[in-house]
PDB file of N, CA and C in Angstrom:
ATOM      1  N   UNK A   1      11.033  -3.780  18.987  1.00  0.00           N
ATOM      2  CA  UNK A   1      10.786  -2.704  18.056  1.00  0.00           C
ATOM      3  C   UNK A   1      10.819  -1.362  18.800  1.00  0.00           C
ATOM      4  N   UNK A   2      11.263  -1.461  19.930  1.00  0.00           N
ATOM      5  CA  UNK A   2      11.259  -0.087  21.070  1.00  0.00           C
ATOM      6  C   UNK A   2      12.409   0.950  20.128  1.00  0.00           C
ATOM      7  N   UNK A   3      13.285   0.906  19.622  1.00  0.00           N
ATOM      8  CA  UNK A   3      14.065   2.111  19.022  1.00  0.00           C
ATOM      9  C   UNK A   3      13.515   1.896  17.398  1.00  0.00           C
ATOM     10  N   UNK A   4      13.273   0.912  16.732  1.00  0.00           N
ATOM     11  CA  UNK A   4      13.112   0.960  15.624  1.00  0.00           C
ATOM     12  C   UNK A   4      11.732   1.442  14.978  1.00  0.00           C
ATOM     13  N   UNK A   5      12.003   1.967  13.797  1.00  0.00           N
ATOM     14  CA  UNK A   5      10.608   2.482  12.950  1.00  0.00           C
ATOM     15  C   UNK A   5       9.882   3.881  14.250  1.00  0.00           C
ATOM     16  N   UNK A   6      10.942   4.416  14.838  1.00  0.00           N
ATOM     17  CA  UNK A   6      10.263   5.788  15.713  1.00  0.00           C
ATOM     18  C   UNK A   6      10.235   6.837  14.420  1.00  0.00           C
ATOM     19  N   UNK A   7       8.965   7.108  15.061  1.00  0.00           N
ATOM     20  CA  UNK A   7       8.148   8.645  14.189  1.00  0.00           C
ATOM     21  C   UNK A   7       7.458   9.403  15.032  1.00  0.00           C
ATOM     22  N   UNK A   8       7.293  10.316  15.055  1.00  0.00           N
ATOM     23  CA  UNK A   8       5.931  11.014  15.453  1.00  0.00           C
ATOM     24  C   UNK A   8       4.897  11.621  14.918  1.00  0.00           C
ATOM     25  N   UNK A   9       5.311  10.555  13.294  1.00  0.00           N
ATOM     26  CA  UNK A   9       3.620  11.354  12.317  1.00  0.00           C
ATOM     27  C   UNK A   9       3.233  10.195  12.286  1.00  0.00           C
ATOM     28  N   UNK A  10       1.541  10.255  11.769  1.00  0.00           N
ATOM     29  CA  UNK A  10       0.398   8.696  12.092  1.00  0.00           C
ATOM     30  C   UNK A  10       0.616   8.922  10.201  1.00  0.00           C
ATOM     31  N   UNK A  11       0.549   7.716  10.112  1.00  0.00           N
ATOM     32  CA  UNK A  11       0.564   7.399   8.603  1.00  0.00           C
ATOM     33  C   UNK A  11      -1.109   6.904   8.033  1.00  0.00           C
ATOM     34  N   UNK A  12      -1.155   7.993   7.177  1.00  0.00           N
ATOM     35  CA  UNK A  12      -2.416   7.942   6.436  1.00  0.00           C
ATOM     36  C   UNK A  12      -2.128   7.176   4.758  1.00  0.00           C
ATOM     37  N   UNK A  13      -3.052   6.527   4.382  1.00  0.00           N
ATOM     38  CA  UNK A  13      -3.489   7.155   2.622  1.00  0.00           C
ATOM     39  C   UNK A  13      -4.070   7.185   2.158  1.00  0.00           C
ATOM     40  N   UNK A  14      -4.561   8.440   2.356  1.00  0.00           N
ATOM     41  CA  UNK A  14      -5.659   8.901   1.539  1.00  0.00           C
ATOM     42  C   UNK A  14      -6.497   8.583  -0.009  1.00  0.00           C
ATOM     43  N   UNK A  15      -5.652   7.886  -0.601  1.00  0.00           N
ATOM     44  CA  UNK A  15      -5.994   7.937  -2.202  1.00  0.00           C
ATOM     45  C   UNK A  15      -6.473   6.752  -1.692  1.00  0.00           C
ATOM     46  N   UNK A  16      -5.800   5.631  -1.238  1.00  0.00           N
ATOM     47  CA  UNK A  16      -6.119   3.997  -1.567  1.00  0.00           C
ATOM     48  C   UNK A  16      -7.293   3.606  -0.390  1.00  0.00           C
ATOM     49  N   UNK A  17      -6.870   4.368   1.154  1.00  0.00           N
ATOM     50  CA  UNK A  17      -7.727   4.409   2.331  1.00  0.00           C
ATOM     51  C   UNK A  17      -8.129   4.893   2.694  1.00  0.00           C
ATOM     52  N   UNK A  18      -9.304   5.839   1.721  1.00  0.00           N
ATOM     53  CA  UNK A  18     -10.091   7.321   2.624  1.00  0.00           C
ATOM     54  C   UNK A  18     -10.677   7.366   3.933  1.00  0.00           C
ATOM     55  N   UNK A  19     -11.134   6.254   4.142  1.00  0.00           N
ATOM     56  CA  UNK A  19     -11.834   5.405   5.258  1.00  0.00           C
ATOM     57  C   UNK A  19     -10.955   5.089   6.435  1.00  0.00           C
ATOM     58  N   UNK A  20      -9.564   4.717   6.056  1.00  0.00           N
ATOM     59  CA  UNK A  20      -8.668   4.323   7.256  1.00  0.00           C
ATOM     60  C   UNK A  20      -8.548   2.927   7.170  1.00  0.00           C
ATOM     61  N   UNK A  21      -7.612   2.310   7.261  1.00  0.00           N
ATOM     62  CA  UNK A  21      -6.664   1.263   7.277  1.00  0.00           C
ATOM     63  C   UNK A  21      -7.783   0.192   7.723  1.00  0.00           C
ATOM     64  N   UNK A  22      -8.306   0.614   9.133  1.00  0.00           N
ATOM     65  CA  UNK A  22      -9.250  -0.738   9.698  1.00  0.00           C
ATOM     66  C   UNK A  22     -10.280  -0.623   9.021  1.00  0.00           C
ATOM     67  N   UNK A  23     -10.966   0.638   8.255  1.00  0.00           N
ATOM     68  CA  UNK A  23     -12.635   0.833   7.725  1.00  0.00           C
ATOM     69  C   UNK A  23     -12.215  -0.405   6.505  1.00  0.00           C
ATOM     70  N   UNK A  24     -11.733  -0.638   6.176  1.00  0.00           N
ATOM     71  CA  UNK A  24     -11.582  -1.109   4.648  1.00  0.00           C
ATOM     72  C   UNK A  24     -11.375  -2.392   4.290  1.00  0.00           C
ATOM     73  N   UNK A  25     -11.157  -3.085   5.413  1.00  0.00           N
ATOM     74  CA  UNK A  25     -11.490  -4.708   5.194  1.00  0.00           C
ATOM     75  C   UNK A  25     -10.020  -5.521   4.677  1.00  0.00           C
ATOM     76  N   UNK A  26      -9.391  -4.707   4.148  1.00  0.00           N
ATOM     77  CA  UNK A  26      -7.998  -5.596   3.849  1.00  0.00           C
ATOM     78  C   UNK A  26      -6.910  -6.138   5.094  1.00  0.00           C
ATOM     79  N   UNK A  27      -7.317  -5.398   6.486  1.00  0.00           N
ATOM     80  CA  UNK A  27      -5.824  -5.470   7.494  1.00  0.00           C
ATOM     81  C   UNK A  27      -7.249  -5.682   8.594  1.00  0.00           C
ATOM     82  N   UNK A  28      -6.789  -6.376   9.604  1.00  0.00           N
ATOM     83  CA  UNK A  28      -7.065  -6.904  11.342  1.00  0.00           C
ATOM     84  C   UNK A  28      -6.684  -4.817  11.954  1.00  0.00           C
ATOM     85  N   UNK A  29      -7.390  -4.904  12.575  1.00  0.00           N
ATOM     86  CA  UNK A  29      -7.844  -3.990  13.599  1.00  0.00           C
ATOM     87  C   UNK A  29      -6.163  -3.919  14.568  1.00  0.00           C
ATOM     88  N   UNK A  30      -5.297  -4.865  14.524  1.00  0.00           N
ATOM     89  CA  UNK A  30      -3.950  -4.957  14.790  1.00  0.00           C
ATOM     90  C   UNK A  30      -3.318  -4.665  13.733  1.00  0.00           C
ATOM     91  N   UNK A  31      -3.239  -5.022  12.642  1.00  0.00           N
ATOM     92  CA  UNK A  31      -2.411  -4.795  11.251  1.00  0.00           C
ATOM     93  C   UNK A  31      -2.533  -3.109  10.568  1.00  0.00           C
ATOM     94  N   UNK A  32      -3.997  -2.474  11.180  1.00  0.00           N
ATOM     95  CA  UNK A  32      -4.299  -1.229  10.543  1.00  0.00           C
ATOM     96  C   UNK A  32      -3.636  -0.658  11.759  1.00  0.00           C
ATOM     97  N   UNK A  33      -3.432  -0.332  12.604  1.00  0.00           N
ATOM     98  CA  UNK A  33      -2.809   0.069  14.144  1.00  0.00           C
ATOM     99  C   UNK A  33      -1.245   0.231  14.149  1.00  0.00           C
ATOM    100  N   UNK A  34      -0.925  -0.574  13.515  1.00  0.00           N
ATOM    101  CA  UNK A  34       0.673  -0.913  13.433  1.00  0.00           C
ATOM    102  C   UNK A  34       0.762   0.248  12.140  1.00  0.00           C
ATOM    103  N   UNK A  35       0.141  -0.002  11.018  1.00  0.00           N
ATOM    104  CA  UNK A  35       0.355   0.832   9.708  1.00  0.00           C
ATOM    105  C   UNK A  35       0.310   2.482  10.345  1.00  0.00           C
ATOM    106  N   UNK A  36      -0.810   2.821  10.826  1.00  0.00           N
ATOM    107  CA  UNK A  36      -0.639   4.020  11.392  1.00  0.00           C
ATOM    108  C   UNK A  36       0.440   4.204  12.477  1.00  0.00           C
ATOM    109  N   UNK A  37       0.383   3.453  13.216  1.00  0.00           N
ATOM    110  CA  UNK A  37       1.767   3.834  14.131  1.00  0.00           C
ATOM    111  C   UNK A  37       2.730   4.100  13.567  1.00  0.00           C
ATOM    112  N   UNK A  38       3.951   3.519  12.234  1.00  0.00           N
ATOM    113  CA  UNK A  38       4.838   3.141  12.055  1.00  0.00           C
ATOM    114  C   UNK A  38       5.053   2.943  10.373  1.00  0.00           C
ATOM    115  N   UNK A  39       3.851   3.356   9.949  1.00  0.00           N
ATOM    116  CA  UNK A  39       3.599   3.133   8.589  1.00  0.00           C
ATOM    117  C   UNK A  39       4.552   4.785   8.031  1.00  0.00           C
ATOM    118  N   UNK A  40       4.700   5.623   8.379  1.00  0.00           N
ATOM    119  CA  UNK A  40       5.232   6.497   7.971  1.00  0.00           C
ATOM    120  C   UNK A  40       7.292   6.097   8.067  1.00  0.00           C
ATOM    121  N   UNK A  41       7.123   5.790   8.967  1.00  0.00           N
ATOM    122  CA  UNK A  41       8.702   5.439   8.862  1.00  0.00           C
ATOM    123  C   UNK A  41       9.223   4.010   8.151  1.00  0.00           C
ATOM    124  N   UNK A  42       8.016   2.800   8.016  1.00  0.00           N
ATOM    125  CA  UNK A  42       8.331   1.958   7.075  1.00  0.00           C
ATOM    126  C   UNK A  42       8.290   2.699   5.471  1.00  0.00           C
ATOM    127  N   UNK A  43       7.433   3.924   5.387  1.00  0.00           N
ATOM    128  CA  UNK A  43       7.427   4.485   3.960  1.00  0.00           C
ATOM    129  C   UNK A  43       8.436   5.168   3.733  1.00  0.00           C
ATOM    130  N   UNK A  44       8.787   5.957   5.046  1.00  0.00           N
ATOM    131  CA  UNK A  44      10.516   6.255   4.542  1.00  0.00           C
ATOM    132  C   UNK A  44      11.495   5.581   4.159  1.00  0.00           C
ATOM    133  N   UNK A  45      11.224   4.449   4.949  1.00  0.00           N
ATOM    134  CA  UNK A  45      12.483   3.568   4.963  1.00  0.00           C
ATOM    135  C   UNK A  45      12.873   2.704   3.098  1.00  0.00           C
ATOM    136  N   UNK A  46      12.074   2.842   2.939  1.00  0.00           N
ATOM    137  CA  UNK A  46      11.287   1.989   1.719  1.00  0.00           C
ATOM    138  C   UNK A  46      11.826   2.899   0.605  1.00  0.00           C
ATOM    139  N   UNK A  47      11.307   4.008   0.791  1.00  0.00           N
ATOM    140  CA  UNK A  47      11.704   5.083  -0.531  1.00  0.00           C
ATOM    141  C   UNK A  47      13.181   5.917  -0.131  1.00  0.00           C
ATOM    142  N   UNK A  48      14.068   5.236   0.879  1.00  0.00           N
ATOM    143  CA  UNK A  48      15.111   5.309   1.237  1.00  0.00           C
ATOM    144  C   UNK A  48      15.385   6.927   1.397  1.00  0.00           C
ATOM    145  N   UNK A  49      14.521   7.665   1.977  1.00  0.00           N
ATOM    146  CA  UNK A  49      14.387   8.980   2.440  1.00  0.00           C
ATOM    147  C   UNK A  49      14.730   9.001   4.344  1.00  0.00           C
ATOM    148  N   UNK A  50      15.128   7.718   4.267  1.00  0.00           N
ATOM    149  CA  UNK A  50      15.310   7.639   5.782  1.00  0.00           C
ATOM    150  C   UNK A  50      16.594   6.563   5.789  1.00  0.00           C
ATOM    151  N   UNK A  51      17.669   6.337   6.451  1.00  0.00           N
ATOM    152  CA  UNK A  51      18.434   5.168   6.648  1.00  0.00           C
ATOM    153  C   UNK A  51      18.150   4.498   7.688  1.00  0.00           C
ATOM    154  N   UNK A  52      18.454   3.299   7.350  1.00  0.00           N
ATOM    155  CA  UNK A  52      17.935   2.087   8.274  1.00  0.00           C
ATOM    156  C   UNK A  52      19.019   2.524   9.922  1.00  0.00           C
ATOM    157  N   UNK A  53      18.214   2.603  10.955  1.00  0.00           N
ATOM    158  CA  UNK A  53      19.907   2.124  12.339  1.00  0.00           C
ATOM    159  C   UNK A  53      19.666   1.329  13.288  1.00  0.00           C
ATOM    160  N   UNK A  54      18.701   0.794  12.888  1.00  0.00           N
ATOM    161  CA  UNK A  54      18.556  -0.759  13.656  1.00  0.00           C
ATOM    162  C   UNK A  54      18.703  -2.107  12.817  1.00  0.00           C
ATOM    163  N   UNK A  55      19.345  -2.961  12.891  1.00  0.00           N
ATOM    164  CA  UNK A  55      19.593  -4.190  12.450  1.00  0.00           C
ATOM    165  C   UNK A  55      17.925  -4.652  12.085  1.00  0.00           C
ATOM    166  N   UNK A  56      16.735  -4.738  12.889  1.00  0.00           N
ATOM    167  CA  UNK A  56      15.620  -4.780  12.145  1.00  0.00           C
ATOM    168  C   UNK A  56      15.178  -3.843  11.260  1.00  0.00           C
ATOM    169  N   UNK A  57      14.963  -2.781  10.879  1.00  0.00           N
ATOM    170  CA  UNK A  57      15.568  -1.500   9.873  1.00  0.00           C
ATOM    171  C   UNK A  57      15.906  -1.948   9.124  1.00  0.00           C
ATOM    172  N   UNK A  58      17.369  -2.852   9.139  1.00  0.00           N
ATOM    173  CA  UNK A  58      18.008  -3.200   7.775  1.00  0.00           C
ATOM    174  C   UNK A  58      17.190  -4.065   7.335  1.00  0.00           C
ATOM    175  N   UNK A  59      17.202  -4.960   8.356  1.00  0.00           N
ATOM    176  CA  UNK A  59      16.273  -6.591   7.721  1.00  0.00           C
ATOM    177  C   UNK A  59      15.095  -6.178   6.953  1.00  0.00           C
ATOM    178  N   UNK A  60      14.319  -5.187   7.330  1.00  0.00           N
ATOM    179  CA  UNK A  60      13.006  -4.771   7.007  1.00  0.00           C
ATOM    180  C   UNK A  60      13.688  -4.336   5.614  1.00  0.00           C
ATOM    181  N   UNK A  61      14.284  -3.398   5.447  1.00  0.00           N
ATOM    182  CA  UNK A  61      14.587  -2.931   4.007  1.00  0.00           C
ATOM    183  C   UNK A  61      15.037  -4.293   2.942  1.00  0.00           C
ATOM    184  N   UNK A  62      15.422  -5.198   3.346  1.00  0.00           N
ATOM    185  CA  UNK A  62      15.705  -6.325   2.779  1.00  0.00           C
ATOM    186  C   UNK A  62      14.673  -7.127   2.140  1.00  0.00           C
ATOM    187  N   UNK A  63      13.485  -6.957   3.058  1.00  0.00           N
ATOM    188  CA  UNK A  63      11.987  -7.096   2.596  1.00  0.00           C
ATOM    189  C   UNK A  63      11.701  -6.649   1.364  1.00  0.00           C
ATOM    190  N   UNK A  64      11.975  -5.200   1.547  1.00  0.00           N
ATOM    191  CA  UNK A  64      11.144  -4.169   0.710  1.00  0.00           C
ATOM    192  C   UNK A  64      11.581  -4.591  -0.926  1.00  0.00           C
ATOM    193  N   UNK A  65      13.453  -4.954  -0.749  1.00  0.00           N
ATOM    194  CA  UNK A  65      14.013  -5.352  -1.745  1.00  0.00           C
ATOM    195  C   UNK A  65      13.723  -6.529  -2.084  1.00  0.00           C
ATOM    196  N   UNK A  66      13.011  -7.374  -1.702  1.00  0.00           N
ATOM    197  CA  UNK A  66      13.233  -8.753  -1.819  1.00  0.00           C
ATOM    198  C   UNK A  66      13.761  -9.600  -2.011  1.00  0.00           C
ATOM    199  N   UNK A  67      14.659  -9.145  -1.827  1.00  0.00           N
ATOM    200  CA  UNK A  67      16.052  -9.894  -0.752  1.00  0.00           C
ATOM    201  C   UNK A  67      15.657 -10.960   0.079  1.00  0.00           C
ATOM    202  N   UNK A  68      14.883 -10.949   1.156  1.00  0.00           N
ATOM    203  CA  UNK A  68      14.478 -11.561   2.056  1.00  0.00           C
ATOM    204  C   UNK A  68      12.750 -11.708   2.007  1.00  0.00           C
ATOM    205  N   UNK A  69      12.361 -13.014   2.569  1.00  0.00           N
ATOM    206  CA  UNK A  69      10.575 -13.094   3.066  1.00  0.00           C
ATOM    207  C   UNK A  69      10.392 -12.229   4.457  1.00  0.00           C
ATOM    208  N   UNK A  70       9.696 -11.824   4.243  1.00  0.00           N
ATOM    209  CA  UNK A  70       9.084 -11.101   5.707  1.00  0.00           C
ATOM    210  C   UNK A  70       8.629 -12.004   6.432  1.00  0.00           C
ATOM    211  N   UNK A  71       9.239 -11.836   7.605  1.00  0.00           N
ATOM    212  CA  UNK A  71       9.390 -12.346   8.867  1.00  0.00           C
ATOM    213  C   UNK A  71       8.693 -11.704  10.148  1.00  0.00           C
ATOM    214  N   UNK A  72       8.583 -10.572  10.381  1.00  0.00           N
ATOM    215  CA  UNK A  72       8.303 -10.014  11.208  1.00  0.00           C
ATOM    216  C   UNK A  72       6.778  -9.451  11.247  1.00  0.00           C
ATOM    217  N   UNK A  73       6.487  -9.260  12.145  1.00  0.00           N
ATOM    218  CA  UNK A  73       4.957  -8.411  12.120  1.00  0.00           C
ATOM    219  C   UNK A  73       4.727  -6.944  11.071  1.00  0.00           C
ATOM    220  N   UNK A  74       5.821  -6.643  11.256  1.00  0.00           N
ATOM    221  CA  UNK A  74       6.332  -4.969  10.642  1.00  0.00           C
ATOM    222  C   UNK A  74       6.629  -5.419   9.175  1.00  0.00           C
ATOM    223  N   UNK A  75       7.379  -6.282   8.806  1.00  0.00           N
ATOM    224  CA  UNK A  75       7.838  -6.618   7.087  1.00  0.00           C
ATOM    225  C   UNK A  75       6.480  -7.277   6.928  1.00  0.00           C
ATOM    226  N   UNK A  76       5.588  -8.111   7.777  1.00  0.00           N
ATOM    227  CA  UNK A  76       4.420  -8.282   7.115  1.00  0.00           C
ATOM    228  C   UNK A  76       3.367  -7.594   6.395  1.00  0.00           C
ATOM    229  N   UNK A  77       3.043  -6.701   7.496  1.00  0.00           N
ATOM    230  CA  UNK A  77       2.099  -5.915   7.171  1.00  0.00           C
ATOM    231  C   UNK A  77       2.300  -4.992   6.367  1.00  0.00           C
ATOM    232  N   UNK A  78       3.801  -4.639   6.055  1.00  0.00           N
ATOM    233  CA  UNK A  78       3.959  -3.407   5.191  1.00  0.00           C
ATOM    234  C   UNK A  78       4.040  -4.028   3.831  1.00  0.00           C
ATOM    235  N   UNK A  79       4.643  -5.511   3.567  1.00  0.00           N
ATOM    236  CA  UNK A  79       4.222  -6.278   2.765  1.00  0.00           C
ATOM    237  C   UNK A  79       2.679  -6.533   2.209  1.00  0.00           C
ATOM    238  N   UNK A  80       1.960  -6.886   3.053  1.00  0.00           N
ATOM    239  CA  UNK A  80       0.855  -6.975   2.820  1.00  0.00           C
ATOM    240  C   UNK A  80       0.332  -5.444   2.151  1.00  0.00           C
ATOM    241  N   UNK A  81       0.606  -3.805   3.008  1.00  0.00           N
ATOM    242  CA  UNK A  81      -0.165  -2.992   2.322  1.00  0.00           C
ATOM    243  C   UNK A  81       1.146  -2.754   0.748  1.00  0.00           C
ATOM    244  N   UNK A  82       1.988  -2.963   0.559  1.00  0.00           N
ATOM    245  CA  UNK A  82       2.405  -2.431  -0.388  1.00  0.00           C
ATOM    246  C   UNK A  82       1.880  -3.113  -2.151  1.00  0.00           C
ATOM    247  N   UNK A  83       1.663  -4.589  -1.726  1.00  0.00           N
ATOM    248  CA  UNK A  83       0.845  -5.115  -2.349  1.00  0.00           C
ATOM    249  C   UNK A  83      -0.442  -4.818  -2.959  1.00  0.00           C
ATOM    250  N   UNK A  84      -1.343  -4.163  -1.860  1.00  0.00           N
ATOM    251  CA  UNK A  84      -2.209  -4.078  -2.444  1.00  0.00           C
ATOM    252  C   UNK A  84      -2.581  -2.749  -2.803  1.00  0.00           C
ATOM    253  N   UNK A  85      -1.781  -1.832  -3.017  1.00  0.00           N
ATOM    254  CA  UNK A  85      -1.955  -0.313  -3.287  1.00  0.00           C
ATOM    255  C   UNK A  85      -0.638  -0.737  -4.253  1.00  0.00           C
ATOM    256  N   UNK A  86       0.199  -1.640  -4.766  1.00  0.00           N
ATOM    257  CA  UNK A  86       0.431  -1.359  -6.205  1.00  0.00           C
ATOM    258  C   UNK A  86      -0.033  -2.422  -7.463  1.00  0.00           C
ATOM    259  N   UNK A  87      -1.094  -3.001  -6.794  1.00  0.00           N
ATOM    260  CA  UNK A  87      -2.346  -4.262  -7.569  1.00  0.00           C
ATOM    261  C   UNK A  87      -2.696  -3.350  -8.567  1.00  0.00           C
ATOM    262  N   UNK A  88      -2.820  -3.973 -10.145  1.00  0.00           N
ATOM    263  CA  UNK A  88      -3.055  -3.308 -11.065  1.00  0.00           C
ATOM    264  C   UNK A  88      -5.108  -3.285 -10.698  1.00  0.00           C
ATOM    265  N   UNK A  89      -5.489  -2.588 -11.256  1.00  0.00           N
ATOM    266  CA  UNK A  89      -6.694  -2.095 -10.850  1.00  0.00           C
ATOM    267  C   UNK A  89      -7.521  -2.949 -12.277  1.00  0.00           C
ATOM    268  N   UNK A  90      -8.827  -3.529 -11.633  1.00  0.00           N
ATOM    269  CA  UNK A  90      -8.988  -4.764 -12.403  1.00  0.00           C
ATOM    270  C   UNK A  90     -10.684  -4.110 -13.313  1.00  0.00           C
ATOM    271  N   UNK A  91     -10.518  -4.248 -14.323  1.00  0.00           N
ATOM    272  CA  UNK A  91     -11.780  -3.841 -15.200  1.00  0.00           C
ATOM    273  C   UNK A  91     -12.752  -5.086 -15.225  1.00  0.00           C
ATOM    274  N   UNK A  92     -13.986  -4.272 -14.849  1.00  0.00           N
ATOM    275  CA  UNK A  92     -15.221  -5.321 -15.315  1.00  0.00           C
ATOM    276  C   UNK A  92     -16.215  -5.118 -16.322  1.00  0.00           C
ATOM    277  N   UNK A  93     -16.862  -5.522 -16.640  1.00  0.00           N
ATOM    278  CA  UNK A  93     -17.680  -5.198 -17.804  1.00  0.00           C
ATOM    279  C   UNK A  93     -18.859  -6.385 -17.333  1.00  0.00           C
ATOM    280  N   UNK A  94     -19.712  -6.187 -18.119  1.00  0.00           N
ATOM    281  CA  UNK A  94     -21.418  -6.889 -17.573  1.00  0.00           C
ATOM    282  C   UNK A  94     -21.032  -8.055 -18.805  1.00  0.00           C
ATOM    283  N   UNK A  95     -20.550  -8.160 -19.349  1.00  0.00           N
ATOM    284  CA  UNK A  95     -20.213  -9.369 -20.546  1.00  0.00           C
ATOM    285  C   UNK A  95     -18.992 -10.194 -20.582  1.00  0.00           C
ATOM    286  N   UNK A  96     -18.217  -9.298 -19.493  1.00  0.00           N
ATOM    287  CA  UNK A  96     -17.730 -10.616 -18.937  1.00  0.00           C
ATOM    288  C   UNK A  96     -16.202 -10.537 -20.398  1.00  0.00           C
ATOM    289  N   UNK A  97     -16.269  -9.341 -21.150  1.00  0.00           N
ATOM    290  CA  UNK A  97     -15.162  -9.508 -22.109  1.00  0.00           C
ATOM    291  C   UNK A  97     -14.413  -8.768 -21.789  1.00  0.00           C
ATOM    292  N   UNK A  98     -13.476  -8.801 -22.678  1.00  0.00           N
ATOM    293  CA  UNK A  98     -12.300  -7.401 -22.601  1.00  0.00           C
ATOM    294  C   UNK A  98     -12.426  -6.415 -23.197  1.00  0.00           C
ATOM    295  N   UNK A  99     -12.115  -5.483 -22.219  1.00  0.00           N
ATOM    296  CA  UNK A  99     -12.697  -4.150 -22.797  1.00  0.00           C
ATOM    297  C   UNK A  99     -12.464  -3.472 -24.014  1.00  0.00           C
ATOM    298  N   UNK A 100     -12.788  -3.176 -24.853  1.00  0.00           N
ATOM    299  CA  UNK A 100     -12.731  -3.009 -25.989  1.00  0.00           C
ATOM    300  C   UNK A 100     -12.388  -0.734 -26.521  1.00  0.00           C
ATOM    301  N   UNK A 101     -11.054  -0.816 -26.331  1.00  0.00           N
ATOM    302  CA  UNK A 101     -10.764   0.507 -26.222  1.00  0.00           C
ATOM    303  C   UNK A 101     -11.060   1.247 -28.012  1.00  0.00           C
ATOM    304  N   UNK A 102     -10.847   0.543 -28.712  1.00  0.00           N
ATOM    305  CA  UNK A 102     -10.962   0.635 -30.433  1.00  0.00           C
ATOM    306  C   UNK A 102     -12.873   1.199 -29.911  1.00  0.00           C
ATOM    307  N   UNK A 103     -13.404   0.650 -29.331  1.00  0.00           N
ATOM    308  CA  UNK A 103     -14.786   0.924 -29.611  1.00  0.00           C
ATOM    309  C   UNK A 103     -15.684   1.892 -28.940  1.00  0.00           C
ATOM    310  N   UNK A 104     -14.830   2.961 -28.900  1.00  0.00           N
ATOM    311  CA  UNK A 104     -15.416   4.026 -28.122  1.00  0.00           C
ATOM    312  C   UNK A 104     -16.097   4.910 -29.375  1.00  0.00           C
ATOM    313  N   UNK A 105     -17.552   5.624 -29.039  1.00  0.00           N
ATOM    314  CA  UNK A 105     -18.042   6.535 -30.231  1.00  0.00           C
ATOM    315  C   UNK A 105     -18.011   7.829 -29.718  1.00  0.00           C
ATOM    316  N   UNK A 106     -18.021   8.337 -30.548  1.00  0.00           N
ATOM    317  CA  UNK A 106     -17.853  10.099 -30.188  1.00  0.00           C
ATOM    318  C   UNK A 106     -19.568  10.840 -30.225  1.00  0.00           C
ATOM    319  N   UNK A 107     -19.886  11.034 -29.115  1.00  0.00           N
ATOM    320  CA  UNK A 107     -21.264  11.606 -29.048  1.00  0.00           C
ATOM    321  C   UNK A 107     -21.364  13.052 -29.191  1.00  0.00           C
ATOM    322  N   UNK A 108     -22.407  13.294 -29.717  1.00  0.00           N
ATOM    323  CA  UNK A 108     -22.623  14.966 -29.765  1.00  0.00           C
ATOM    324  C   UNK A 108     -24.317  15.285 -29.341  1.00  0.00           C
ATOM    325  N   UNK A 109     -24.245  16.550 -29.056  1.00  0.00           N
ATOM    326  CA  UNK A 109     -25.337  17.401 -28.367  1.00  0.00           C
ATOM    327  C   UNK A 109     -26.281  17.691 -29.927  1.00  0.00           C
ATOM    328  N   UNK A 110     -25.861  17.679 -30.945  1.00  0.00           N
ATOM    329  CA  UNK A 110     -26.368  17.771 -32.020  1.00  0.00           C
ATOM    330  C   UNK A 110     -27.846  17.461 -32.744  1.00  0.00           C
ATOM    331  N   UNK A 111     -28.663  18.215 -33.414  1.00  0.00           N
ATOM    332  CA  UNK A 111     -29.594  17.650 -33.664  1.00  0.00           C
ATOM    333  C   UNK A 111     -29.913  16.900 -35.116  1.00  0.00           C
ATOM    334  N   UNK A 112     -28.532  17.206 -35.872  1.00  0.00           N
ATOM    335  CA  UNK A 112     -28.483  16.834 -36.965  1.00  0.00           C
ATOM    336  C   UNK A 112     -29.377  15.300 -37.627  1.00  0.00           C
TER     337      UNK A 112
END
């Protein structure tokens, strides 16, 4: 991976990882390390704002397409975070039902 995925910005995200990649319990203290190293040029590569010029480059984009299983440490982990920052975001309720959007009431400050 010595020519491939070079950057010189540390890849953050803020919205999903305010805390940082390792604070947050989803990635190994190796898996959050790699994301910041290299996580900015797998996000280029991905939203094709960057072209692949390493044969792992391509393979990796092949990932992204799913085209191919990830194989590598790099298609893993970027696998792994892309997954879980586009996981639909899961509602709970204390009853255990479905949320019930029809049943919202309209409150007022009123003393009527």
């Amino acid at each position: 991976m010595a020519d491939s995925f070079a950057t010189t910005s540390r890849f953050f995200d803020n919205k999903h990882y305010p805390r940082g990649f390792s604070r947050h319990g989803d990635f190994t203290i190796k898996e959050a390390q790699l994301l910041e190293r290299h996580g900015f040029a797998f996000n280029e590569l991905d939203l094709a704002k960057r072209e692949p010029v390493t044969d792992e480059e391509r393979q990796f984009l092949d990932v992204c397409r799913g085209v191919r299983e990830p194989q590598t440490e790099a298609e893993r982990v970027w696998s792994k975070y892309t997954a879980r920052v586009k996981r639909p975001k899961r509602f709970h309720t204390l009853s255990g039902g479905k949320p019930q959007a029809d049943s919202v009431e309209d409150y007022t400050d009123s003393d009527d």
